[in-house]
PDB file of N, CA and C in Angstrom:
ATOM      1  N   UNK A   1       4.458  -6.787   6.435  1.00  0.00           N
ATOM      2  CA  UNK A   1       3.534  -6.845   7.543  1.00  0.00           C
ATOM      3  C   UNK A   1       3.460  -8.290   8.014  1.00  0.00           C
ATOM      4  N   UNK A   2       3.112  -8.657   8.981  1.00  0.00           N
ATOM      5  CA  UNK A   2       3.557  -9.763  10.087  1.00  0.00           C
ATOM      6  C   UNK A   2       2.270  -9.618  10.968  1.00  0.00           C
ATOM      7  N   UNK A   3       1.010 -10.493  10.433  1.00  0.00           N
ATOM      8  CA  UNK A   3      -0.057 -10.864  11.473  1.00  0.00           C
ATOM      9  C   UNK A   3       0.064 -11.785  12.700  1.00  0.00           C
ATOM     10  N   UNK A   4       0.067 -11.835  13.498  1.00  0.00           N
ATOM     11  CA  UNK A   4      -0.197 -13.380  14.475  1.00  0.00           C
ATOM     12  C   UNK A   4      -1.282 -12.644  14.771  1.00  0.00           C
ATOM     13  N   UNK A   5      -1.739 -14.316  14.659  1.00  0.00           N
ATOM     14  CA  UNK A   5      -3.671 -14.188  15.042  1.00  0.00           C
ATOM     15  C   UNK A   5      -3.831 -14.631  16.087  1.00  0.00           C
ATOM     16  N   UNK A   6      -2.347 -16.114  16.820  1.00  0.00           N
ATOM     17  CA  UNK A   6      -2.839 -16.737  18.067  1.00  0.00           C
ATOM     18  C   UNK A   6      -1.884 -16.360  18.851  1.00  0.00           C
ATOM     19  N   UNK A   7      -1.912 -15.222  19.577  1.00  0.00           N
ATOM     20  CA  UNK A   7      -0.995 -14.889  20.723  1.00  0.00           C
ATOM     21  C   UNK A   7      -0.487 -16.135  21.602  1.00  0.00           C
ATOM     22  N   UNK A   8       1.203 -16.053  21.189  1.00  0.00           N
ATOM     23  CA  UNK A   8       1.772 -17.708  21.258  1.00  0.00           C
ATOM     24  C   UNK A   8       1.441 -17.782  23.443  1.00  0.00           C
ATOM     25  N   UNK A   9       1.156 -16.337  23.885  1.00  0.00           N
ATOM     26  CA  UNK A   9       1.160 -16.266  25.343  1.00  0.00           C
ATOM     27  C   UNK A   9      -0.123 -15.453  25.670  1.00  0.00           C
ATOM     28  N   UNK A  10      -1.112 -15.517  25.471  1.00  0.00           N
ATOM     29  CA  UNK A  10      -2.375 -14.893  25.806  1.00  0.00           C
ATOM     30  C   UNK A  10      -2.107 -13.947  27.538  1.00  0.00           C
ATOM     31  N   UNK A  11      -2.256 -14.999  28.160  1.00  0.00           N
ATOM     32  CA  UNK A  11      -2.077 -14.739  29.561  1.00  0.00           C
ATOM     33  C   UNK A  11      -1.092 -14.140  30.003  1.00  0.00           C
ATOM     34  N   UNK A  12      -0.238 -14.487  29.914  1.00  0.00           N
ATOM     35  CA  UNK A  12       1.290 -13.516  30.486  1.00  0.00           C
ATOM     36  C   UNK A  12       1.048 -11.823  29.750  1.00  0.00           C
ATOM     37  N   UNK A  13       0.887 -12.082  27.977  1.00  0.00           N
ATOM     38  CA  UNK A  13       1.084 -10.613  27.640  1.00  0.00           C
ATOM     39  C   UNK A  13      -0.668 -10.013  28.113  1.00  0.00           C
ATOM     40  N   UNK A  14      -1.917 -10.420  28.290  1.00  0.00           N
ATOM     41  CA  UNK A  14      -2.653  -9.641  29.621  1.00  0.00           C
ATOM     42  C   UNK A  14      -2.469  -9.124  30.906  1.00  0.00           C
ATOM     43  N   UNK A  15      -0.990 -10.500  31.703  1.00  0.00           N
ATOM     44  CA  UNK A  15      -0.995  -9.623  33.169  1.00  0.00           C
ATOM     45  C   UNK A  15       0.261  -8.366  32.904  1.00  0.00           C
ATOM     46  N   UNK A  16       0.876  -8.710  31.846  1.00  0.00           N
ATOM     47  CA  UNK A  16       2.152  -7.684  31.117  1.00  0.00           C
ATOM     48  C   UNK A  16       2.051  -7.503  30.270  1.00  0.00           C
ATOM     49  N   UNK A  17       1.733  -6.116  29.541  1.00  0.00           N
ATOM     50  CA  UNK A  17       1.274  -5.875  27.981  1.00  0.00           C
ATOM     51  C   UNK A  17       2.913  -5.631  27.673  1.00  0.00           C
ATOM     52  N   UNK A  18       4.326  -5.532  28.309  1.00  0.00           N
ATOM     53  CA  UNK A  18       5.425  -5.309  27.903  1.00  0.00           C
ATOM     54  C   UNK A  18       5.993  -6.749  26.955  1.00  0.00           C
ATOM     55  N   UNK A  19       5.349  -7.627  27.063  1.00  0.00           N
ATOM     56  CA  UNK A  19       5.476  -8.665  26.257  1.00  0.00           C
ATOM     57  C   UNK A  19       5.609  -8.516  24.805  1.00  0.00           C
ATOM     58  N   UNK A  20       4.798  -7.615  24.514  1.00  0.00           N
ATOM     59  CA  UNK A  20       4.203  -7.276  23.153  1.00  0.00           C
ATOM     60  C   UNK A  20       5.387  -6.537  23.074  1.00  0.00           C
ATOM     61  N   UNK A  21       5.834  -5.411  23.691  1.00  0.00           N
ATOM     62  CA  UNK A  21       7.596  -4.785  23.572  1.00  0.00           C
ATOM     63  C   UNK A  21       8.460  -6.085  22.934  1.00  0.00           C
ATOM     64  N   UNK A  22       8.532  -7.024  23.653  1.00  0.00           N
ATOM     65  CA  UNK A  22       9.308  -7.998  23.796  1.00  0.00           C
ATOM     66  C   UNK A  22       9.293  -8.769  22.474  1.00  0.00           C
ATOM     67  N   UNK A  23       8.463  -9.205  21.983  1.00  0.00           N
ATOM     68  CA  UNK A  23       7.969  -9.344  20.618  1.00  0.00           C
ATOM     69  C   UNK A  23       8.246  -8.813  19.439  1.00  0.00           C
ATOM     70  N   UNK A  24       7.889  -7.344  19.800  1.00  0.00           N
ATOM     71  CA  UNK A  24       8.117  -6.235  18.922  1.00  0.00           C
ATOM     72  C   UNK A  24       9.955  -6.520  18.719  1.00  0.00           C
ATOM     73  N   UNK A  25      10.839  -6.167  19.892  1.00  0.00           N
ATOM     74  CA  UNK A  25      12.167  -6.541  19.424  1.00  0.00           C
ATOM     75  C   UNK A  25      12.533  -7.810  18.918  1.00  0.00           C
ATOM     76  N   UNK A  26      11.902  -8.653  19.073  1.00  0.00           N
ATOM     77  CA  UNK A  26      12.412 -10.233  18.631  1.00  0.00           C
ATOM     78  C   UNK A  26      12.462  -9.703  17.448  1.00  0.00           C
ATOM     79  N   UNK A  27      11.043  -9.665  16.734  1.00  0.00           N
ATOM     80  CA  UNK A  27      11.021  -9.549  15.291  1.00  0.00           C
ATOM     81  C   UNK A  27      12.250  -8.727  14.518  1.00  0.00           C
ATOM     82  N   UNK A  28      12.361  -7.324  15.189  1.00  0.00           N
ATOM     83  CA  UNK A  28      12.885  -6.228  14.597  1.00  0.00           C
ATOM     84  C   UNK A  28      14.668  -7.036  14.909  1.00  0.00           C
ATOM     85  N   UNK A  29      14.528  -7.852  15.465  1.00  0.00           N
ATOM     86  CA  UNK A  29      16.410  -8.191  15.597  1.00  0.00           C
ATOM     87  C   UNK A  29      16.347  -9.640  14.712  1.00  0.00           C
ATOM     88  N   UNK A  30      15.293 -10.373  14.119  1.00  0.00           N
ATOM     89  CA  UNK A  30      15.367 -11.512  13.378  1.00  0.00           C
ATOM     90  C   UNK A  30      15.363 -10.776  11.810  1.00  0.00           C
ATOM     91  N   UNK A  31      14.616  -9.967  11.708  1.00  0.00           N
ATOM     92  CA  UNK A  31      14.672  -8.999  10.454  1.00  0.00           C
ATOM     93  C   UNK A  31      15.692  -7.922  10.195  1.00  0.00           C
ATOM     94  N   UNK A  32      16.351  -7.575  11.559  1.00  0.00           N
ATOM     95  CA  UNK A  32      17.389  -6.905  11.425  1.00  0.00           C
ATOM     96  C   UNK A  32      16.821  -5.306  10.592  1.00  0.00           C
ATOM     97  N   UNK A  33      15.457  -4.815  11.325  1.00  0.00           N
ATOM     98  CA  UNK A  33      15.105  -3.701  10.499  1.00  0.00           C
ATOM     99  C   UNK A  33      14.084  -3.299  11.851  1.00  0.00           C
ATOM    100  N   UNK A  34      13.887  -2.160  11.759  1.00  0.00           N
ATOM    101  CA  UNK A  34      12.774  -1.807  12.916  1.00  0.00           C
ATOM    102  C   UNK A  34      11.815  -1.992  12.578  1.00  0.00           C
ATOM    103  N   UNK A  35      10.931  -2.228  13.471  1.00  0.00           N
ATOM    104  CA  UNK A  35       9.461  -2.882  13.217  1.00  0.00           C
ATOM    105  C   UNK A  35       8.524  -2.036  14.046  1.00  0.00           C
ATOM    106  N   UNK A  36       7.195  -2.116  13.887  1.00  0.00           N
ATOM    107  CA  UNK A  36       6.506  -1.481  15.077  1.00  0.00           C
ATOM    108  C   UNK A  36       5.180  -2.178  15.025  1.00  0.00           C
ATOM    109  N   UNK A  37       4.471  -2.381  16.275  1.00  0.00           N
ATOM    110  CA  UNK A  37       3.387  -2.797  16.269  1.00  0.00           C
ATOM    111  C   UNK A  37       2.129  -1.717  15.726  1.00  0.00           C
ATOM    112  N   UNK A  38       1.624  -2.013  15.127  1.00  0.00           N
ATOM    113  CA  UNK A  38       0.394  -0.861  14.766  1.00  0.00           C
ATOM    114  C   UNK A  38      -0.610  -1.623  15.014  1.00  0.00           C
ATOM    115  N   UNK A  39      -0.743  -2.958  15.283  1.00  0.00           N
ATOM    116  CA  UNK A  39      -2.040  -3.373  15.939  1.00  0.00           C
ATOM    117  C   UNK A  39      -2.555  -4.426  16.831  1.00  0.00           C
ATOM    118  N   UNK A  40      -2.662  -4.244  18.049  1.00  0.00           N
ATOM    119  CA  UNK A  40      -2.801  -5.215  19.181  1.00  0.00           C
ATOM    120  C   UNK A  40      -3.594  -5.988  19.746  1.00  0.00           C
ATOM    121  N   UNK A  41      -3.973  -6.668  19.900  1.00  0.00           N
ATOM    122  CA  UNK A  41      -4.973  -7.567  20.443  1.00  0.00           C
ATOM    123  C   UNK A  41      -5.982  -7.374  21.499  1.00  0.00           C
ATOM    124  N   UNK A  42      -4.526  -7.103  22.768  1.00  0.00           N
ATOM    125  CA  UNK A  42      -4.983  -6.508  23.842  1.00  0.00           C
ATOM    126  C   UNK A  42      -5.851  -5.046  23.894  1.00  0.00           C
ATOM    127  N   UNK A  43      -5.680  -4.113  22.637  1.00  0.00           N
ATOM    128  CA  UNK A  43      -5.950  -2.730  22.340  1.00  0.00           C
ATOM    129  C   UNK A  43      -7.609  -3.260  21.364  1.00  0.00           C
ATOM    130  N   UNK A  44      -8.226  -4.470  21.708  1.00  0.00           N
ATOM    131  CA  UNK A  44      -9.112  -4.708  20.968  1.00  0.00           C
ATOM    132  C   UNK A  44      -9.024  -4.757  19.109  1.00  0.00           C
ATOM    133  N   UNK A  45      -8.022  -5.016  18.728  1.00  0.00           N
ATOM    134  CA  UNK A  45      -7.857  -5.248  17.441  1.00  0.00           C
ATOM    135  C   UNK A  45      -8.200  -6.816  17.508  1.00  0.00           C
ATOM    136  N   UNK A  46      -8.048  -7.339  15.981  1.00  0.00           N
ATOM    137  CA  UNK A  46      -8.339  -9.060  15.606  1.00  0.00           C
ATOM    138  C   UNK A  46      -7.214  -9.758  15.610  1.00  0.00           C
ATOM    139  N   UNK A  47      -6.051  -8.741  15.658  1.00  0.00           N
ATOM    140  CA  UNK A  47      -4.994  -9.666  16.051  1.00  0.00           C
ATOM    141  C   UNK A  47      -3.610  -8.738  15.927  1.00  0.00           C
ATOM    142  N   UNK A  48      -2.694  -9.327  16.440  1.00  0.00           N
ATOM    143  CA  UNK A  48      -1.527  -8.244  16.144  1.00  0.00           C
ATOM    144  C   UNK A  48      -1.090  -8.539  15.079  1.00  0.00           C
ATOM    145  N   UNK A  49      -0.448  -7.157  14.870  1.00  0.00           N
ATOM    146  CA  UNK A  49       0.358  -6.982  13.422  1.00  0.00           C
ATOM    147  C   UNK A  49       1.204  -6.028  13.751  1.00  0.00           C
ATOM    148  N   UNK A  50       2.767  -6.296  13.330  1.00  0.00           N
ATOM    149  CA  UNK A  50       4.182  -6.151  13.392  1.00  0.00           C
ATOM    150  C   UNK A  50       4.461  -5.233  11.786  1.00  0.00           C
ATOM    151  N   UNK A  51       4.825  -4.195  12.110  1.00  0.00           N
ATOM    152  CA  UNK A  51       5.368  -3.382  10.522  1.00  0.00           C
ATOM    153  C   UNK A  51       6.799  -2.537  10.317  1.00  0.00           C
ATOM    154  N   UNK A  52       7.298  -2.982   9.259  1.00  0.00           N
ATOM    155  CA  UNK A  52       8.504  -2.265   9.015  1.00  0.00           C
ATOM    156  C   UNK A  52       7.678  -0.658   8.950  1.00  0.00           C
ATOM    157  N   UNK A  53       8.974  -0.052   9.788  1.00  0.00           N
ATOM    158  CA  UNK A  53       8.695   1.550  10.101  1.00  0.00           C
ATOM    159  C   UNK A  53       8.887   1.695   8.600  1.00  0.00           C
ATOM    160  N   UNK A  54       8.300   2.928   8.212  1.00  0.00           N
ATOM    161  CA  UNK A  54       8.198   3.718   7.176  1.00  0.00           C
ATOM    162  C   UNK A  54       9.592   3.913   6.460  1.00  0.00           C
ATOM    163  N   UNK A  55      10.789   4.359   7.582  1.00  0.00           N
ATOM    164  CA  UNK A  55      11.825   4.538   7.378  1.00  0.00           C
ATOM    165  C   UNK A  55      13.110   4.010   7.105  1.00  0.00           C
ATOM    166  N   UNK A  56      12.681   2.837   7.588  1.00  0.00           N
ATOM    167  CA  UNK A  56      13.206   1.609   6.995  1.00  0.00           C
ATOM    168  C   UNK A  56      13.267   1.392   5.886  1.00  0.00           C
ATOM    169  N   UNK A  57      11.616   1.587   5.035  1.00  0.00           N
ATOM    170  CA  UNK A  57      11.619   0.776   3.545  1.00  0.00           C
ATOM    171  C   UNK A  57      12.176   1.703   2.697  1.00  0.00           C
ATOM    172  N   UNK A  58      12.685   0.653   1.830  1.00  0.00           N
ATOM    173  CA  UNK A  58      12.675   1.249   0.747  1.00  0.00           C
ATOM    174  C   UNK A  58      11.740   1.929  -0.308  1.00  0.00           C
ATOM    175  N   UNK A  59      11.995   3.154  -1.285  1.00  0.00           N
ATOM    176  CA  UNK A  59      11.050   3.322  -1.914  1.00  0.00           C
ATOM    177  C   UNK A  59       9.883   2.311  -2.514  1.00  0.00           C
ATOM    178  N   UNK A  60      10.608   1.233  -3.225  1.00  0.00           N
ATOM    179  CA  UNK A  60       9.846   0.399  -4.112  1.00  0.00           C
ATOM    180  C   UNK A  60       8.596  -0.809  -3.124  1.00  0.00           C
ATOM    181  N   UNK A  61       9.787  -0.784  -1.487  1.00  0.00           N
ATOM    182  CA  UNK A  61       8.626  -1.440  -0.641  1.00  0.00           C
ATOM    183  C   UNK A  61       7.765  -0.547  -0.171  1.00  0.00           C
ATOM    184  N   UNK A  62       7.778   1.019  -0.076  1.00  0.00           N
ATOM    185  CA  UNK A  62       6.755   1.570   0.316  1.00  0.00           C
ATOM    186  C   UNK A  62       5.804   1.823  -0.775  1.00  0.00           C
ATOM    187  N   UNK A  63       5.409   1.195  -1.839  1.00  0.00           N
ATOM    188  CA  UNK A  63       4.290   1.197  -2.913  1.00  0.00           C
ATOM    189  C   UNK A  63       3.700   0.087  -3.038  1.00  0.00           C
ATOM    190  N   UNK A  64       4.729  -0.650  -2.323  1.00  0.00           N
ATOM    191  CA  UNK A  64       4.147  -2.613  -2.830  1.00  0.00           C
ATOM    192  C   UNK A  64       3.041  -3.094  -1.820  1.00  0.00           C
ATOM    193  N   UNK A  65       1.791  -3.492  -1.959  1.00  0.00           N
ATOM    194  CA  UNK A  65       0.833  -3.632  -1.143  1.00  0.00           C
ATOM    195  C   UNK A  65       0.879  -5.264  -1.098  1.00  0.00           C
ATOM    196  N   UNK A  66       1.411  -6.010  -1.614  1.00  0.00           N
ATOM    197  CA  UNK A  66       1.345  -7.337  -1.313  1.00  0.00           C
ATOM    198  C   UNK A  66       2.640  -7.949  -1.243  1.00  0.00           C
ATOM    199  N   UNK A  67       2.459  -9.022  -0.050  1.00  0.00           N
ATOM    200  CA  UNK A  67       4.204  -9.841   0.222  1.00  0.00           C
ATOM    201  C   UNK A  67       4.311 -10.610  -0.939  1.00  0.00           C
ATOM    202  N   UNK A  68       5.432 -10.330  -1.584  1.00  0.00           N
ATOM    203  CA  UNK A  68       5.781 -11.714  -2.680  1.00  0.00           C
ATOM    204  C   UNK A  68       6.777 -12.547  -1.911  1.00  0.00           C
ATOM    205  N   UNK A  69       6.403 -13.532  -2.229  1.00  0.00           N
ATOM    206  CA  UNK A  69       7.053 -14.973  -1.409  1.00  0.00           C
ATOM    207  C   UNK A  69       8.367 -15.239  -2.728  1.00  0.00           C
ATOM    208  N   UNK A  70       9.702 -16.019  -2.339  1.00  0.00           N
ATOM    209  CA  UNK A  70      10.602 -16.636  -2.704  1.00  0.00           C
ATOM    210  C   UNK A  70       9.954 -18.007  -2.584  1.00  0.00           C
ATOM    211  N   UNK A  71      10.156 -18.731  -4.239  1.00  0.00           N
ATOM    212  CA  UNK A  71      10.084 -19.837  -4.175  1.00  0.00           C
ATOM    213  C   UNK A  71      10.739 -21.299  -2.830  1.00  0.00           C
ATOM    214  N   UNK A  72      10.185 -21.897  -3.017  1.00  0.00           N
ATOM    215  CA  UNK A  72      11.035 -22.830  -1.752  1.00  0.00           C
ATOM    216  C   UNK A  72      11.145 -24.465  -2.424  1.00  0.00           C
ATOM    217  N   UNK A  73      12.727 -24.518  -2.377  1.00  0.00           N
ATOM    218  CA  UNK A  73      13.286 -25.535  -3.180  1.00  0.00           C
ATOM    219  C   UNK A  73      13.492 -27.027  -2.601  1.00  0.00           C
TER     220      UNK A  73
END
């Protein structure tokens, strides 16, 4: 799961909510996995959030409720 809290374009994705489309594919082609928004800003949520589809994960990621981070060297 993938929060942004500060919509990097407030204004543009208000006069065009297709932005948030636009977004939605960035992610899903930097991750190379489909993604989907399940929660929007503009839709009165606290912020968006970006999620690997169901079908994507794997079993062991669909049980895991927290991101584990890779050390950084």
């Amino acid at each position: 799961m993938i929060s942004v809290g500060a919509c990097p374009y407030p204004e543009l994705a208000e006069q065009d909510p297709s932005v948030c489309s636009m977004e939605r594919m960035l992610i899903s082609e930097i991750l190379g996995e489909t993604v989907r928004l399940s929660q929007c800003r503009l839709d009165g949520g606290c912020d968006c959030t970006f999620e690997l589809s169901a079908a994507d994960k794997q079993p062991e990621q669909q049980t895991r409720t927290t991101t584990q981070r890779r050390p950084v060297f």
